[in-house]
Protein backbone atom coordinates (compact mmCIF):
# COMPACT_ATOMS: atom_id res chain seq x y z
CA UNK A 1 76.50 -41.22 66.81
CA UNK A 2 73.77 -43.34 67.61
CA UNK A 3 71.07 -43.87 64.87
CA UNK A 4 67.91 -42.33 64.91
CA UNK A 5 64.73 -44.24 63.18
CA UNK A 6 62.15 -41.95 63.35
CA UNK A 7 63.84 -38.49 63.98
CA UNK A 8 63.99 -37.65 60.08
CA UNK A 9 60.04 -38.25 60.17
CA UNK A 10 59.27 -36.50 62.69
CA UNK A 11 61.45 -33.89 61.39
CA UNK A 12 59.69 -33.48 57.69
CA UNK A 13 56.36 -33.72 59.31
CA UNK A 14 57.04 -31.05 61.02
CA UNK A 15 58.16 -29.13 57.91
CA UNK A 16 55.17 -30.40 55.72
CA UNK A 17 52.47 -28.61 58.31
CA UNK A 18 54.98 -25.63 58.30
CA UNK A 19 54.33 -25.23 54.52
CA UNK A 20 50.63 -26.25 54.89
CA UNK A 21 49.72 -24.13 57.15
CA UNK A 22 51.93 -20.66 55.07
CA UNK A 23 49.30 -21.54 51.95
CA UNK A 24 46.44 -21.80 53.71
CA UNK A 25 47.18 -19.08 56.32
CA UNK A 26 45.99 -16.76 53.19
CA UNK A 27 42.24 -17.79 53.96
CA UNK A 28 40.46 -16.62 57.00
CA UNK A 29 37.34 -18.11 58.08
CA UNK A 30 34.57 -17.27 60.76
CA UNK A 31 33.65 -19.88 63.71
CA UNK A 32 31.06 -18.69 65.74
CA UNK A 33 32.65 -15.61 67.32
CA UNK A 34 36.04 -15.95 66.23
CA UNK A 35 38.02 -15.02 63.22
CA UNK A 36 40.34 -17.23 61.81
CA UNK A 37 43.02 -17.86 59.29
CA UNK A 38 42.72 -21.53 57.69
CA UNK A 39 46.42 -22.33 58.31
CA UNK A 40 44.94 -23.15 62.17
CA UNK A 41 43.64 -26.29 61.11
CA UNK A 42 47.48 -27.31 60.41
CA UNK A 43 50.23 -25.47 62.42
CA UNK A 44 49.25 -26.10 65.69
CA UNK A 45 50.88 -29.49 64.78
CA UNK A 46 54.27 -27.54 63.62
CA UNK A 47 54.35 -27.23 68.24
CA UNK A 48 53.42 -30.40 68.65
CA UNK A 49 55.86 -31.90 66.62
CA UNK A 50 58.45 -29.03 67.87
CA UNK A 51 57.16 -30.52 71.62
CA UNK A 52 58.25 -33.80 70.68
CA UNK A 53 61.86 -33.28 68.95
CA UNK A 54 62.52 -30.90 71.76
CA UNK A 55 61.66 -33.38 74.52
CA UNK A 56 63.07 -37.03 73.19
CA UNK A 57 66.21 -35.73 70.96
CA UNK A 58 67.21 -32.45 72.70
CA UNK A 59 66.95 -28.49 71.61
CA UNK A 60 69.67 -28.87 69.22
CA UNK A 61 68.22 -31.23 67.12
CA UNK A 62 64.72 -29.41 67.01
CA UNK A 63 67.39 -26.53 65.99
CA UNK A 64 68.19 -27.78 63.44
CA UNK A 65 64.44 -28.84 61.74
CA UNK A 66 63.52 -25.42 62.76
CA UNK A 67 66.22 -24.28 60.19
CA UNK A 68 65.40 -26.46 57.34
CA UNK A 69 61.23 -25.25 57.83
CA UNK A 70 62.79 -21.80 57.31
CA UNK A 71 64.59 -22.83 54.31
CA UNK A 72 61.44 -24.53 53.02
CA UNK A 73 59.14 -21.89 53.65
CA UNK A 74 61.93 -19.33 52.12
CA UNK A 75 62.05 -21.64 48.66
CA UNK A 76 58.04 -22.17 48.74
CA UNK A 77 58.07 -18.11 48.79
CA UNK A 78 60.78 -17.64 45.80
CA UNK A 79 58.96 -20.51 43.88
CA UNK A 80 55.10 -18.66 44.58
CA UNK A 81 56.89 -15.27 43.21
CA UNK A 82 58.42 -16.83 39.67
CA UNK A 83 55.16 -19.26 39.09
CA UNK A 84 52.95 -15.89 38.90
CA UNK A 85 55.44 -14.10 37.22
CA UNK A 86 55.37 -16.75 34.16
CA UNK A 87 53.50 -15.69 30.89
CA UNK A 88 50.03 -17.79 31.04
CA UNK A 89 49.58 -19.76 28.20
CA UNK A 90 47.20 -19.01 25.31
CA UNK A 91 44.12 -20.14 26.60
CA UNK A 92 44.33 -20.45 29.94
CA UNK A 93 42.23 -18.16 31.74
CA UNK A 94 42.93 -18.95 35.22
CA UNK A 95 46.12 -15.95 35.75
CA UNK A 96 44.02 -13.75 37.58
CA UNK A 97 42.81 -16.06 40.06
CA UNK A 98 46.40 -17.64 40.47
CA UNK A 99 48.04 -14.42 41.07
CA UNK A 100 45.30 -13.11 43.38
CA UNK A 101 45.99 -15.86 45.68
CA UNK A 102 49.86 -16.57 45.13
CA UNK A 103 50.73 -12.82 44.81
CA UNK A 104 49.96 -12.73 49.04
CA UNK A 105 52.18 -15.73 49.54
CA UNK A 106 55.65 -13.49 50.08
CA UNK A 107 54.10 -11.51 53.07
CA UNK A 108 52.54 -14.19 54.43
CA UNK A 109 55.95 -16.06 54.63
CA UNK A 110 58.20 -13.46 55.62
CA UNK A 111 55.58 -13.16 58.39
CA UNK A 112 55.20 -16.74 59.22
CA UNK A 113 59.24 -17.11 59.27
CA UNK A 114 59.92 -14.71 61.38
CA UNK A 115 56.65 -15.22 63.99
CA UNK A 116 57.86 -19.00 63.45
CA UNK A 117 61.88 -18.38 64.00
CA UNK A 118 60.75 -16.23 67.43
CA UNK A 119 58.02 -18.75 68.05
CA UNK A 120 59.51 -21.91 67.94
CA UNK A 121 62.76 -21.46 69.63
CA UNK A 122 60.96 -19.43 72.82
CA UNK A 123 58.59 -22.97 72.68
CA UNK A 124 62.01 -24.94 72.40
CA UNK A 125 63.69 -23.08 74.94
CA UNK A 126 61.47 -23.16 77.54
CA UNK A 127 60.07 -26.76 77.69
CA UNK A 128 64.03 -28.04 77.56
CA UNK A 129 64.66 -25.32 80.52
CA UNK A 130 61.78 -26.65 82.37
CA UNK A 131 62.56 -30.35 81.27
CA UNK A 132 65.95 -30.07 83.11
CA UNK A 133 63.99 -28.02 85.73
CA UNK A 134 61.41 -30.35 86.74
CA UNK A 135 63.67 -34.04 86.09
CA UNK A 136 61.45 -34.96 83.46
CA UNK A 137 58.35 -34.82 85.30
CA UNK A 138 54.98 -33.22 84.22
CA UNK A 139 55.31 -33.47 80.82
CA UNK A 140 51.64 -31.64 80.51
CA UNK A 141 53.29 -28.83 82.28
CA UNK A 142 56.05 -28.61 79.82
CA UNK A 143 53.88 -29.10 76.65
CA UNK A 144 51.45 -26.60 78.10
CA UNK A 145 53.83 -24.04 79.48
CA UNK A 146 55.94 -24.19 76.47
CA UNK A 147 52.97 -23.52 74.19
CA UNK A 148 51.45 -20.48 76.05
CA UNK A 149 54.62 -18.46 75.87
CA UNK A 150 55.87 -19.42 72.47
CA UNK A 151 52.14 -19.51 70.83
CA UNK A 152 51.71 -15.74 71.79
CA UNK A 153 55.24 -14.89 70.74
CA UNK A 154 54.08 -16.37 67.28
CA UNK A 155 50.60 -15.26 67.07
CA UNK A 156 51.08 -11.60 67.80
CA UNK A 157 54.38 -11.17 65.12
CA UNK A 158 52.72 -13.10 62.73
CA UNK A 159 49.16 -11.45 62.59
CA UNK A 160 51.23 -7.73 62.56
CA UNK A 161 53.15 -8.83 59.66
CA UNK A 162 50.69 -10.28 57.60
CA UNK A 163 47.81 -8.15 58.27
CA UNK A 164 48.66 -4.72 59.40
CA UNK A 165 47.34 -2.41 57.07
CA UNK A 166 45.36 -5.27 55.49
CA UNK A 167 42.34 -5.54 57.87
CA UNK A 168 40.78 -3.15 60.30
CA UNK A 169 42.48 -2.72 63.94
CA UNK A 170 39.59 -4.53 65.25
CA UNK A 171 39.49 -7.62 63.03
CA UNK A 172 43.28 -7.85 63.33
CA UNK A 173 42.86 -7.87 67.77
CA UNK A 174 40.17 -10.72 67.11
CA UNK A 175 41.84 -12.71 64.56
CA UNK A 176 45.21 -12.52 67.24
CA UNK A 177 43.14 -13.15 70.64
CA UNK A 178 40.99 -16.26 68.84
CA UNK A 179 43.75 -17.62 67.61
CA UNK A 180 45.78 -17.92 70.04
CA UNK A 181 43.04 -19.73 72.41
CA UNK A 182 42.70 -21.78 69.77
CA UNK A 183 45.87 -22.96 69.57
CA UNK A 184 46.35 -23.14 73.44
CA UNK A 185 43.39 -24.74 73.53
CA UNK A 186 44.48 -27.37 71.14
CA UNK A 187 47.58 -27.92 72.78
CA UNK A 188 45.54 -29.02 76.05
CA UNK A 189 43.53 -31.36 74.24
CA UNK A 190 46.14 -33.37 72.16
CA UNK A 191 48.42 -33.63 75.42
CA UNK A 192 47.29 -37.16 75.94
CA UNK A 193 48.22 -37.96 71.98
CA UNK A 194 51.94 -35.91 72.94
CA UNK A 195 52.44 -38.14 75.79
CA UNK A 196 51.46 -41.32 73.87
CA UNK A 197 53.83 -40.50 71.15
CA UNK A 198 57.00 -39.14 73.28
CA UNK A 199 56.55 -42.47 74.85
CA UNK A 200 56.48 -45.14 72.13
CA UNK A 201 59.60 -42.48 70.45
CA UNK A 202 61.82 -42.55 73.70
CA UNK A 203 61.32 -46.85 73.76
CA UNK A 204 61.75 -47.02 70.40
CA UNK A 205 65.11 -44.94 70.04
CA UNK A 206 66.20 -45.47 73.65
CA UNK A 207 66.53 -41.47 74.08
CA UNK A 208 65.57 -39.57 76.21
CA UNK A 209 67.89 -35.57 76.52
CA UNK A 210 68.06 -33.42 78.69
CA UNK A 211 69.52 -29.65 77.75
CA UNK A 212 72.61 -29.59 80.97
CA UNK A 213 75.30 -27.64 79.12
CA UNK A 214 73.40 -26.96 75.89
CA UNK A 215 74.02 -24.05 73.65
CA UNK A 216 70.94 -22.30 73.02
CA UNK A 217 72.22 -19.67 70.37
CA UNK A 218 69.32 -20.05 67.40
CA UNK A 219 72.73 -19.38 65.17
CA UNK A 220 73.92 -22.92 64.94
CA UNK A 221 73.29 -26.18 63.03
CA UNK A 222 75.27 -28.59 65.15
């Protein structure tokens, strides 16, 4: 098997914006018109990064880092749940405040791993598609394309999860339609970092897949 140098990088950057972005998901914010949850300043890079493993080392492999953010975010949840269950210590007065924040972690990850599951392997499964499609042209296209459909796959289960019930029907439409222009939007812009760093990764591992013949059951490891 040839040996990757930067695929395990790539591969626990990925993760680390994944778990990022689940904490601070918990905030939402207000820019101009739009309503916000902070975990936007982070997890558009989690399809970015799931851009670039798809594109240099194949679906497969950015199967396989899409399992092991689910089985980060998963511990990160179990860990949230027995940290607020612990008995403070005498004189520490900050319980309230950690369980008012940490106590909304567990719906915020069951809704982030299952928008993200959905999310990431529509994004996966149509830029390697439309890889082998287009011969490895248009990589904007790809990047772009990918993005819209997986993006609003992600957006729309995540923000139901999370907040139905939570905040009003109209808060809940705007917090799903802003952020998921934001995160298009932000796709667009980096696409000239993407391409610079799909470049330097497909010199520097001498790599490049294409998907002919892949299996693209999200049930395997391999």
């Amino acid at each position: 098997m040839k040996n990757l140098k930067y695929y395990d990088i790539v591969g626990m950057s990925f993760v680390a914006v994944l778990l990022v972005s689940t904490v601070a998901a918990q905030k939402l914010f207000a820019f101009g018109p739009f309503t916000l949850t902070a975990g936007i300043i982070v997890f558009p890079f989690a399809y970015i990064f799931g851009d670039i493993l798809t594109e240099v080392y194949g679906y497969a492999k950015a199967r396989r880092v899409v399992w092991i953010g689910f089985a980060a975010n998963l511990f990160l949840a179990i860990i949230c749940v027995i940290a607020t269950a612990l008995p403070p210590a005498p004189g520490w007065p900050f319980q309230n405040e950690f369980a008012s924040v940490l106590n909304f972690v567990p719906r915020i990850v069951i809704a982030s791993l299952i928008a993200y599951l959905m999310g990431e392997f529509v994004n996966s499964f149509v830029m390697a598609k439309m890889k082998v499609r287009t011969q490895g042209k248009h990589l904007w296209a790809r990047t772009i394309g990918s993005t819209v459909v997986g993006q609003g796959v992600d957006t729309v289960i995540f923000a139901l999860i999370a907040f139905w019930g939570v905040l009003p029907g109209s808060v809940l439409l705007a917090m799903m339609a802003s952020g998921y222009l934001f995160k298009v939007a932000y796709e667009v812009l980096v696409t000239p970092f993407t391409y610079v760093i799909v470049k330097k990764l497909k010199k520097a591992e001498g790599v490049d897949h294409f998907d002919i013949g892949t299996n693209f059951s999200p049930f395997r490891l391999d």
